[in-house]
PDB file of N, CA and C in Angstrom:
ATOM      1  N   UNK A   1       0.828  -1.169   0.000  1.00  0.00           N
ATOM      2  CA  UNK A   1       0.000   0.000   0.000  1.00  0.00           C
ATOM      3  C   UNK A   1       0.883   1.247   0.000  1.00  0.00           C
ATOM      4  N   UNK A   2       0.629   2.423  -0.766  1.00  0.00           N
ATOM      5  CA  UNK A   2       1.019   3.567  -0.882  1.00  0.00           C
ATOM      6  C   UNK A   2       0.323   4.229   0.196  1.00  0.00           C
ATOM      7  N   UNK A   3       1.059   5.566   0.843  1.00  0.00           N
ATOM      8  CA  UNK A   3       0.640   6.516   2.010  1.00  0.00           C
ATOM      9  C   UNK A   3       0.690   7.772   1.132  1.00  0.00           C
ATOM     10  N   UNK A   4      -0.323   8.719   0.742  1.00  0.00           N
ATOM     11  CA  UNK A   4       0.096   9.975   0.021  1.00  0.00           C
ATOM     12  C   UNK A   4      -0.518  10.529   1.575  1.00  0.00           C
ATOM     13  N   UNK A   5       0.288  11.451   2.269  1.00  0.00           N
ATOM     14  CA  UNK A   5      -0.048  12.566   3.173  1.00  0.00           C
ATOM     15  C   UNK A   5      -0.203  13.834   2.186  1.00  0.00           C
ATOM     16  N   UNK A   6      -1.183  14.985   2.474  1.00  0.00           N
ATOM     17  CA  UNK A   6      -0.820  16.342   1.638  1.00  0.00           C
ATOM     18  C   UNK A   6      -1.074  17.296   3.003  1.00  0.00           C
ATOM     19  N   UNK A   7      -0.153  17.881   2.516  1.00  0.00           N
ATOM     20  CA  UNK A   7       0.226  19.102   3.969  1.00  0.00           C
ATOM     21  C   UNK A   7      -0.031  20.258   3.409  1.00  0.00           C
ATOM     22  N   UNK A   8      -1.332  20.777   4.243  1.00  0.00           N
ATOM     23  CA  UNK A   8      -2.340  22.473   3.735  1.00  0.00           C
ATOM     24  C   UNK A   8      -1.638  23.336   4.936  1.00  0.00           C
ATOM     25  N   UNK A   9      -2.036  24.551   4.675  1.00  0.00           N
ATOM     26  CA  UNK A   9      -2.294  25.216   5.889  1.00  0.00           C
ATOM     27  C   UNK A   9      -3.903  25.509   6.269  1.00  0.00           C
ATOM     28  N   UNK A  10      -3.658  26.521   7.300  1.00  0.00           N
ATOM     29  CA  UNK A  10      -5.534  26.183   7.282  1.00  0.00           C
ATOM     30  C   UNK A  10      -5.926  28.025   8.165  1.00  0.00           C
ATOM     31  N   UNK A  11      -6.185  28.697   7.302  1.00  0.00           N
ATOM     32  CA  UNK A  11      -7.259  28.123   6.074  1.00  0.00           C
ATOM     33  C   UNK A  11      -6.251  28.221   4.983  1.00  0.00           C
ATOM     34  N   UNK A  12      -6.607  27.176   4.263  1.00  0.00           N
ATOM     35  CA  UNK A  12      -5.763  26.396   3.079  1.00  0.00           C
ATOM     36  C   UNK A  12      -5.536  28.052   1.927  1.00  0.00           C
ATOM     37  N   UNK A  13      -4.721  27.908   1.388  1.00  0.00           N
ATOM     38  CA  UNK A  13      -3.760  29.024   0.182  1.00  0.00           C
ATOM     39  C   UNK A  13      -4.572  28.157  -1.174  1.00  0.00           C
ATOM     40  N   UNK A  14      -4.972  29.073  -1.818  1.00  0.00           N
ATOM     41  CA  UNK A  14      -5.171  28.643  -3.161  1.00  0.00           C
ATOM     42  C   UNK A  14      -4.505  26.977  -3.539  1.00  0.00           C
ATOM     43  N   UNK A  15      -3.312  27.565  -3.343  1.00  0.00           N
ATOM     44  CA  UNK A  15      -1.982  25.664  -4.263  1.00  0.00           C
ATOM     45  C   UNK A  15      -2.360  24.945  -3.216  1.00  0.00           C
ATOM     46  N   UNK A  16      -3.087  25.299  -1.743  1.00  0.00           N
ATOM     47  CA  UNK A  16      -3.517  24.028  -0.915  1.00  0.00           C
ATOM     48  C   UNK A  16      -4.904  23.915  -1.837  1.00  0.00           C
ATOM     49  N   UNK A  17      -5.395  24.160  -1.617  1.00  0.00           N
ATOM     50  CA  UNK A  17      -7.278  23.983  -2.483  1.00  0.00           C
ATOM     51  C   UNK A  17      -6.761  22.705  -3.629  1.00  0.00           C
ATOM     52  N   UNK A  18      -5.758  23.661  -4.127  1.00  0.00           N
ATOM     53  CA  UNK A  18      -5.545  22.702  -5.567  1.00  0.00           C
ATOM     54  C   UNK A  18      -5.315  21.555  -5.418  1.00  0.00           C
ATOM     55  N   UNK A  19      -3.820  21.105  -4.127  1.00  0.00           N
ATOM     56  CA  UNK A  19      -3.426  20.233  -4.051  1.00  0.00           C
ATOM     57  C   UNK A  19      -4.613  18.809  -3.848  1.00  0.00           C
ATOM     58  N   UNK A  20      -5.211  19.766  -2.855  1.00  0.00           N
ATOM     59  CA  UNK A  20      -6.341  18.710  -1.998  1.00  0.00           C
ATOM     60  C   UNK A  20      -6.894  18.113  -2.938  1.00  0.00           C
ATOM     61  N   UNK A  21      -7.856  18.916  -3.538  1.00  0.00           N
ATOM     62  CA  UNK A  21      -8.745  18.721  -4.498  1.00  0.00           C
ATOM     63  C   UNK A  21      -8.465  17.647  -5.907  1.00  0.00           C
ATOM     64  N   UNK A  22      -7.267  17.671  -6.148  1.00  0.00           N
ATOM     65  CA  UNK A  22      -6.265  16.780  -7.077  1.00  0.00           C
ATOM     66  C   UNK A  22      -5.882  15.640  -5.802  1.00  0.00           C
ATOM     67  N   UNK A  23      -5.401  15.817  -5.050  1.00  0.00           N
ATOM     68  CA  UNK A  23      -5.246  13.998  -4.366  1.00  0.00           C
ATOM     69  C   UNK A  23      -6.400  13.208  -3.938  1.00  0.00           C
ATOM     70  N   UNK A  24      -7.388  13.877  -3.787  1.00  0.00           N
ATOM     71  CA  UNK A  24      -8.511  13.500  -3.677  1.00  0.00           C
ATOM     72  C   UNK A  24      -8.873  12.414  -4.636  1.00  0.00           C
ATOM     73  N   UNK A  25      -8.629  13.462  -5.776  1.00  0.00           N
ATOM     74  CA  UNK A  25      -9.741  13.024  -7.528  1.00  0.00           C
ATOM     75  C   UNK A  25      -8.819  11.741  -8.019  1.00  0.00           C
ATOM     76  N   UNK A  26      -7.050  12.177  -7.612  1.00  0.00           N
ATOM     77  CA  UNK A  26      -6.237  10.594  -8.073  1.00  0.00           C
ATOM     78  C   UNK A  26      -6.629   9.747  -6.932  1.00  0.00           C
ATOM     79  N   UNK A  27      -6.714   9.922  -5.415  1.00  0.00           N
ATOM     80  CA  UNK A  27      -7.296   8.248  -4.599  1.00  0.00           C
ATOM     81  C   UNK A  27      -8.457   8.060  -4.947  1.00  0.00           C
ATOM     82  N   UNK A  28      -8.869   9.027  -6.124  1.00  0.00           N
ATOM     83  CA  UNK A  28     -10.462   8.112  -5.916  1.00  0.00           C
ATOM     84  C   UNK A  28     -10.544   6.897  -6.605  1.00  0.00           C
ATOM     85  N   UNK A  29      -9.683   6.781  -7.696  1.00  0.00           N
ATOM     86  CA  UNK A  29      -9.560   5.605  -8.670  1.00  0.00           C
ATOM     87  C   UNK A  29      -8.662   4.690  -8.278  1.00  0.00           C
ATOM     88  N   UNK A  30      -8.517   4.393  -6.425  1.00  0.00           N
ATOM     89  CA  UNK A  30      -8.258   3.485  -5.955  1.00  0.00           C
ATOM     90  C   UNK A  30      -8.806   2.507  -4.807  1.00  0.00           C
ATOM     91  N   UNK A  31      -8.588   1.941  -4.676  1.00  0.00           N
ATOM     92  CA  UNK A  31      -9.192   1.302  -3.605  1.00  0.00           C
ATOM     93  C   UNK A  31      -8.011   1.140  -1.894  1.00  0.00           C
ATOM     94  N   UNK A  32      -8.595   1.733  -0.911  1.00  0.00           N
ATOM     95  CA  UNK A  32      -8.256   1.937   0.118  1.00  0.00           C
ATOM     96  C   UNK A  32      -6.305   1.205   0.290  1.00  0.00           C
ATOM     97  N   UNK A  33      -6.609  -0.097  -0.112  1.00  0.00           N
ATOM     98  CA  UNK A  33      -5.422  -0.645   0.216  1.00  0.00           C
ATOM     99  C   UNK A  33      -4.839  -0.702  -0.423  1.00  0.00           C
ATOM    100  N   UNK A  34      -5.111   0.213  -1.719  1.00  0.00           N
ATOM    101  CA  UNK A  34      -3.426   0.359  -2.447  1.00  0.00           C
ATOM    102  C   UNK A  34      -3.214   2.007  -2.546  1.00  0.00           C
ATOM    103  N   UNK A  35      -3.834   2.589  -1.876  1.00  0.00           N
ATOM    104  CA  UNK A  35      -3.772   4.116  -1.917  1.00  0.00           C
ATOM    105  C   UNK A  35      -4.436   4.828  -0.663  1.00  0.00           C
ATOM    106  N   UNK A  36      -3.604   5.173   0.537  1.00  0.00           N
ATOM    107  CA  UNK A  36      -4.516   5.685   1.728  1.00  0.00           C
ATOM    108  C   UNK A  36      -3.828   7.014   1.814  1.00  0.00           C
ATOM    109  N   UNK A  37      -4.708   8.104   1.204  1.00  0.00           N
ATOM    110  CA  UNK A  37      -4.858   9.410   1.450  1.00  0.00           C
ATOM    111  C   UNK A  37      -5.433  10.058   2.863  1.00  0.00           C
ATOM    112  N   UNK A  38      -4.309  11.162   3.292  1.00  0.00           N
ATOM    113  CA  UNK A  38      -4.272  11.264   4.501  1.00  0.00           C
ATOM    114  C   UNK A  38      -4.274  13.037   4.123  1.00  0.00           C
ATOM    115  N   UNK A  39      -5.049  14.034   4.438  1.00  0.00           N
ATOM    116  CA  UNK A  39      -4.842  15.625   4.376  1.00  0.00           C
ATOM    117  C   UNK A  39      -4.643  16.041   5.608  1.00  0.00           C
ATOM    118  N   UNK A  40      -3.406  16.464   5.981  1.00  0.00           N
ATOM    119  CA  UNK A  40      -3.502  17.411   7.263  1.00  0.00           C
ATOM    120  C   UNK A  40      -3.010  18.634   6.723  1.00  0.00           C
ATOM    121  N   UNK A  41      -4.273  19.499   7.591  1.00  0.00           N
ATOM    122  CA  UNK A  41      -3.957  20.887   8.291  1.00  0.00           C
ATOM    123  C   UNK A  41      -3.393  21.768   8.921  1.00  0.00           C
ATOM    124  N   UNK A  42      -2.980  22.537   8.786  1.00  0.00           N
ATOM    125  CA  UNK A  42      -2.680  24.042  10.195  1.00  0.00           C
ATOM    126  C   UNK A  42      -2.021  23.166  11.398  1.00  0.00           C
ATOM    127  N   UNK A  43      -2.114  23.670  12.143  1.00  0.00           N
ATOM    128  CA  UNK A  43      -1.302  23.439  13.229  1.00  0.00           C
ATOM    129  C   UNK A  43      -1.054  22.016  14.189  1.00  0.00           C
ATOM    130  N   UNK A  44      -2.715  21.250  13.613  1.00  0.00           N
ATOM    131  CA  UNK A  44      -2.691  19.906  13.665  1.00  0.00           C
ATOM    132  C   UNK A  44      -1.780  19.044  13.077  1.00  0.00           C
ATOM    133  N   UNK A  45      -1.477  19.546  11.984  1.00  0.00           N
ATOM    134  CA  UNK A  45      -0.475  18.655  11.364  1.00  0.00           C
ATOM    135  C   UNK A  45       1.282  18.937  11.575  1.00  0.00           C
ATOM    136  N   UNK A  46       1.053  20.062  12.711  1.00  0.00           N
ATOM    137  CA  UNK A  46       2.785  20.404  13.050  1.00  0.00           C
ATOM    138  C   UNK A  46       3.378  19.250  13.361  1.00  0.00           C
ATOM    139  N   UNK A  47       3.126  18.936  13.974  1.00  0.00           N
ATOM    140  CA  UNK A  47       4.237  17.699  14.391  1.00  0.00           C
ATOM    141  C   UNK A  47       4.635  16.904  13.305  1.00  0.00           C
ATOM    142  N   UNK A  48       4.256  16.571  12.167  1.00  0.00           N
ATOM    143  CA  UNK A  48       4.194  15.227  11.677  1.00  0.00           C
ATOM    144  C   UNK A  48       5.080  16.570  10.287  1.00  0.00           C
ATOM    145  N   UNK A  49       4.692  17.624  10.237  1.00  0.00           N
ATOM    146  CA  UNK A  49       5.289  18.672   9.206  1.00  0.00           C
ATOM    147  C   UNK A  49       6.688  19.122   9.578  1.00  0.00           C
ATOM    148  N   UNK A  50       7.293  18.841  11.429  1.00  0.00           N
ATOM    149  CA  UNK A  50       8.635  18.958  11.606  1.00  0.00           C
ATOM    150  C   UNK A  50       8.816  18.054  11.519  1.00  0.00           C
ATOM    151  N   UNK A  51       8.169  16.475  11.930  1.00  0.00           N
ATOM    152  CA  UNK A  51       8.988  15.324  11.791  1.00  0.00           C
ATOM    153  C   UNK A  51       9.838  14.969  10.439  1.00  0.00           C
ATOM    154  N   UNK A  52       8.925  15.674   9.603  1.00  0.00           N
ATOM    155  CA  UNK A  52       9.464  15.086   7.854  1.00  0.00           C
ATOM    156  C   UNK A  52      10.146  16.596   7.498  1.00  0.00           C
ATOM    157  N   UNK A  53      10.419  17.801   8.053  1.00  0.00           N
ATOM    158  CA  UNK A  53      11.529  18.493   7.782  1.00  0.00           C
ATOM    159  C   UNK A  53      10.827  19.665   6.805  1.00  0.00           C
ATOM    160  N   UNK A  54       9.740  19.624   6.657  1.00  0.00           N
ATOM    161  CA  UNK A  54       9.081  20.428   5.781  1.00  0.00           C
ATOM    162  C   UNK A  54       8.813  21.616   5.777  1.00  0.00           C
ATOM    163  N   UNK A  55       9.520  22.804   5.033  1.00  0.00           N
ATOM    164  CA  UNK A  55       9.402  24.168   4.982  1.00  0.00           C
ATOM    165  C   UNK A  55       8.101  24.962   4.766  1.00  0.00           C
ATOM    166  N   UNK A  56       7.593  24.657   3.637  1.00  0.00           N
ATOM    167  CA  UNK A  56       6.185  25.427   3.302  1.00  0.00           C
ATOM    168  C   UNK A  56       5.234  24.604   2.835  1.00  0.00           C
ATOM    169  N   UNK A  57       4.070  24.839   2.510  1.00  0.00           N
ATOM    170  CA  UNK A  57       3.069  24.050   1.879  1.00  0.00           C
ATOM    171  C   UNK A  57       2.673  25.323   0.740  1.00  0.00           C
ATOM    172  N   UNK A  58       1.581  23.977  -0.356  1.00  0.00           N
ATOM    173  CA  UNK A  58       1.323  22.407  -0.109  1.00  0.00           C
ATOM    174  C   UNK A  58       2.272  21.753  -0.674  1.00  0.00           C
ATOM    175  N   UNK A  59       2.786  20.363   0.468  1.00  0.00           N
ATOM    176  CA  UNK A  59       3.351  19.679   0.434  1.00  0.00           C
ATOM    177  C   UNK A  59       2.846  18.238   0.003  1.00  0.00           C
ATOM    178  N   UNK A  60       3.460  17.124  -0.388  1.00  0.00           N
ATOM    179  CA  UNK A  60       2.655  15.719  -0.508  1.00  0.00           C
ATOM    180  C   UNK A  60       4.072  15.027  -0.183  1.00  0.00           C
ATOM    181  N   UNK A  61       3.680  13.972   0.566  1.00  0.00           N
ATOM    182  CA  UNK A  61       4.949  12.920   1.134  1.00  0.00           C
ATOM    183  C   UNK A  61       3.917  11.808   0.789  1.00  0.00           C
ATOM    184  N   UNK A  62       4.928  10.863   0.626  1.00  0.00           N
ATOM    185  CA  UNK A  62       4.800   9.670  -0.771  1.00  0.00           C
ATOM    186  C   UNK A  62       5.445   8.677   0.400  1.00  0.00           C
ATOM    187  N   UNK A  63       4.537   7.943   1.151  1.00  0.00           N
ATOM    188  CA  UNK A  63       5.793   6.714   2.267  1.00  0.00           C
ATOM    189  C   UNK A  63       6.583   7.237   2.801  1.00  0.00           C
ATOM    190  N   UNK A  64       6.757   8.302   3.427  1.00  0.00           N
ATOM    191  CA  UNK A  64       7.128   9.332   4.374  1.00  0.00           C
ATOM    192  C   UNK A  64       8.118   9.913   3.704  1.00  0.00           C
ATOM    193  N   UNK A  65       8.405   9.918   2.277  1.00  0.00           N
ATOM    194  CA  UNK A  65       9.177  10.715   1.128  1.00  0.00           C
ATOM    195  C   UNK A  65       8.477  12.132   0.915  1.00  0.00           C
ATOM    196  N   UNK A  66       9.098  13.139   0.999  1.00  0.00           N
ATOM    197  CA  UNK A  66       8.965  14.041   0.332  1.00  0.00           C
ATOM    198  C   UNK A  66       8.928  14.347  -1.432  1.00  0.00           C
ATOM    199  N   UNK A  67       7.936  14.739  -1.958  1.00  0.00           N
ATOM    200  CA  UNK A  67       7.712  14.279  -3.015  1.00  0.00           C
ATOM    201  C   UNK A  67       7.654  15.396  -3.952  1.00  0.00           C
ATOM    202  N   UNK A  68       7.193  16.848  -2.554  1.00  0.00           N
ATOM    203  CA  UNK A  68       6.087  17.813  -3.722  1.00  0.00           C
ATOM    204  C   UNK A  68       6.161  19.021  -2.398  1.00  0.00           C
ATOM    205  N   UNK A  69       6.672  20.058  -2.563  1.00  0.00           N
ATOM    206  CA  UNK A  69       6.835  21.168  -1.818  1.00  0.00           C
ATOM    207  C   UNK A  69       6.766  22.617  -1.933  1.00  0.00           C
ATOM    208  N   UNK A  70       5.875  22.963  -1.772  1.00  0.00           N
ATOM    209  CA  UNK A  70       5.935  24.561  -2.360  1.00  0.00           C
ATOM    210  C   UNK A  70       4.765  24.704  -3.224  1.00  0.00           C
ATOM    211  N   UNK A  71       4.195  24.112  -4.236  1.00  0.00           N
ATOM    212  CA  UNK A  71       3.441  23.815  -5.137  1.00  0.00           C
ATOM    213  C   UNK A  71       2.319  23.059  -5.312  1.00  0.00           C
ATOM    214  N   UNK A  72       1.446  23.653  -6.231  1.00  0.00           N
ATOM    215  CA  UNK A  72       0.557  22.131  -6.262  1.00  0.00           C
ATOM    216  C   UNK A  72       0.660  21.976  -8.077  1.00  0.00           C
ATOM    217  N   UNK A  73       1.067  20.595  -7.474  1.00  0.00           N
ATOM    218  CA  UNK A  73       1.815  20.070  -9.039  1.00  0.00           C
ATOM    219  C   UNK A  73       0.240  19.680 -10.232  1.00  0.00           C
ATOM    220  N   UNK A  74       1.105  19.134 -10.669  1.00  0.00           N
ATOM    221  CA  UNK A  74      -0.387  18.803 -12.270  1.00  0.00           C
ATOM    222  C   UNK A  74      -0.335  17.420 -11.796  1.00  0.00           C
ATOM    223  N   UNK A  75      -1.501  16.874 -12.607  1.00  0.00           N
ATOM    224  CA  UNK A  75      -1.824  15.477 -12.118  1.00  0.00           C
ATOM    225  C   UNK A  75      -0.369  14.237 -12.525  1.00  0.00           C
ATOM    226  N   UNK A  76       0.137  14.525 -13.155  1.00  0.00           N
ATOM    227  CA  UNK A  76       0.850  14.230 -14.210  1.00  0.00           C
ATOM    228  C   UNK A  76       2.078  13.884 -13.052  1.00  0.00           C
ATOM    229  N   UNK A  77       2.965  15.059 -12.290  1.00  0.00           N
ATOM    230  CA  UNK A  77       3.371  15.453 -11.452  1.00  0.00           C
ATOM    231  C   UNK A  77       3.148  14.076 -10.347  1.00  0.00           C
ATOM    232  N   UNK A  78       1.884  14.565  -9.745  1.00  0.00           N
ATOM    233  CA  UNK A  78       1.596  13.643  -8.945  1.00  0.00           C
ATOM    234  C   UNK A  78       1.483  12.194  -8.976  1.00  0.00           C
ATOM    235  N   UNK A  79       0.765  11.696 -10.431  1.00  0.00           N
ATOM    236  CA  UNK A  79       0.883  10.592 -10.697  1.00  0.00           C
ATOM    237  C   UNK A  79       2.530  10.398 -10.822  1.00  0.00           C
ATOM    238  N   UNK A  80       3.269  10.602 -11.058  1.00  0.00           N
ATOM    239  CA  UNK A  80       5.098  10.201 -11.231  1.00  0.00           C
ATOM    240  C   UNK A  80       5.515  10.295  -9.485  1.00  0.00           C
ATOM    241  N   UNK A  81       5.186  11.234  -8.673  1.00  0.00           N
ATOM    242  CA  UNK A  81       5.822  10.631  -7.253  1.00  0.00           C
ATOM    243  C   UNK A  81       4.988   9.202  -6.816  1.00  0.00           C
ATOM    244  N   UNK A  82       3.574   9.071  -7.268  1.00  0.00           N
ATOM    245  CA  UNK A  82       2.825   8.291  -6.507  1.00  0.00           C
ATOM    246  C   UNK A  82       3.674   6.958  -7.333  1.00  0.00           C
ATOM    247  N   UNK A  83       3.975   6.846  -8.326  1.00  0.00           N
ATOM    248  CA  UNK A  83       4.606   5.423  -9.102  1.00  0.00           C
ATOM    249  C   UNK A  83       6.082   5.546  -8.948  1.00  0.00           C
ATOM    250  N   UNK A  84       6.884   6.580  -8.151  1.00  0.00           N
ATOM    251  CA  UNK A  84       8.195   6.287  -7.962  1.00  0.00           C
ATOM    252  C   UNK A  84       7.526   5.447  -6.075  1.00  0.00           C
ATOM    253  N   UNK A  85       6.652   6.023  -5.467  1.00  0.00           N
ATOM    254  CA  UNK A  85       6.247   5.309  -3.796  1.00  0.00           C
ATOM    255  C   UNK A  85       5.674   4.095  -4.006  1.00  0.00           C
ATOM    256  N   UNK A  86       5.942   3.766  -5.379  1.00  0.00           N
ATOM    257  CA  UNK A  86       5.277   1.911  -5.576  1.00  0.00           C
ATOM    258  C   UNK A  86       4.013   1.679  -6.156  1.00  0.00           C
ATOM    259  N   UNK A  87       3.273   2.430  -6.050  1.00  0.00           N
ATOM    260  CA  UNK A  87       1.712   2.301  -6.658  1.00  0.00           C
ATOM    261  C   UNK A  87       1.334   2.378  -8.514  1.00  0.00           C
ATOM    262  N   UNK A  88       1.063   1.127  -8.943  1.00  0.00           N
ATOM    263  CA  UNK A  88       0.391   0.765  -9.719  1.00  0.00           C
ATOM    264  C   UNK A  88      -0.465   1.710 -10.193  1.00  0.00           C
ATOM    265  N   UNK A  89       0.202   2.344 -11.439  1.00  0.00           N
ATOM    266  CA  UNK A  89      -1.276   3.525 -12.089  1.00  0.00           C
ATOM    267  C   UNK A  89      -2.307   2.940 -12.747  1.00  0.00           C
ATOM    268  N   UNK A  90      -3.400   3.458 -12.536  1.00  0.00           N
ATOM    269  CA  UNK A  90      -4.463   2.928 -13.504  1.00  0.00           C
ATOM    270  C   UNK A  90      -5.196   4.391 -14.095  1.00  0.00           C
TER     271      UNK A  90
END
């Protein structure tokens, strides 16, 4: 199973909206156990945003890889970190 985390702030910046809204629409064409999408927020998600070393959002960590920082990438983008973290595109 693949882990995509996406790291917003809150209230989310435009490239968070985007990000979300795009990891959303790619886990949807999976099924739970090969793709578990995780969105944290604002200040809830501090801890887990120093644990992995992370400067700004939106961010996406790929199996606790950093993948995607600063930006919200194109699907295209995203689909290439999610198949370098192991997951099978369809």
């Amino acid at each position: 199973m693949v882990h995509l985390e996406i790291f917003s702030g809150d209230p989310p910046c435009p490239g968070c909206v985007g990000i979300i809204e795009l990891a959303q629409r790619v886990a949807a064409r999976y099924p739970e156990d090969e793709l578990q999408l995780s969105i944290l927020k604002g200040q809830e998600a501090m801890a887990k945003f120093e644990e992995y070393g992370l400067f700004c959002v939106p961010a996406a960590v790929v199996n606790g890889s950093i993948r995607i920082e600063g930006i919200c990438p194109t699907e295209a983008t995203l689909n290439s970190a999610l198949r370098e973290g192991g997951l099978c595109q369809k």
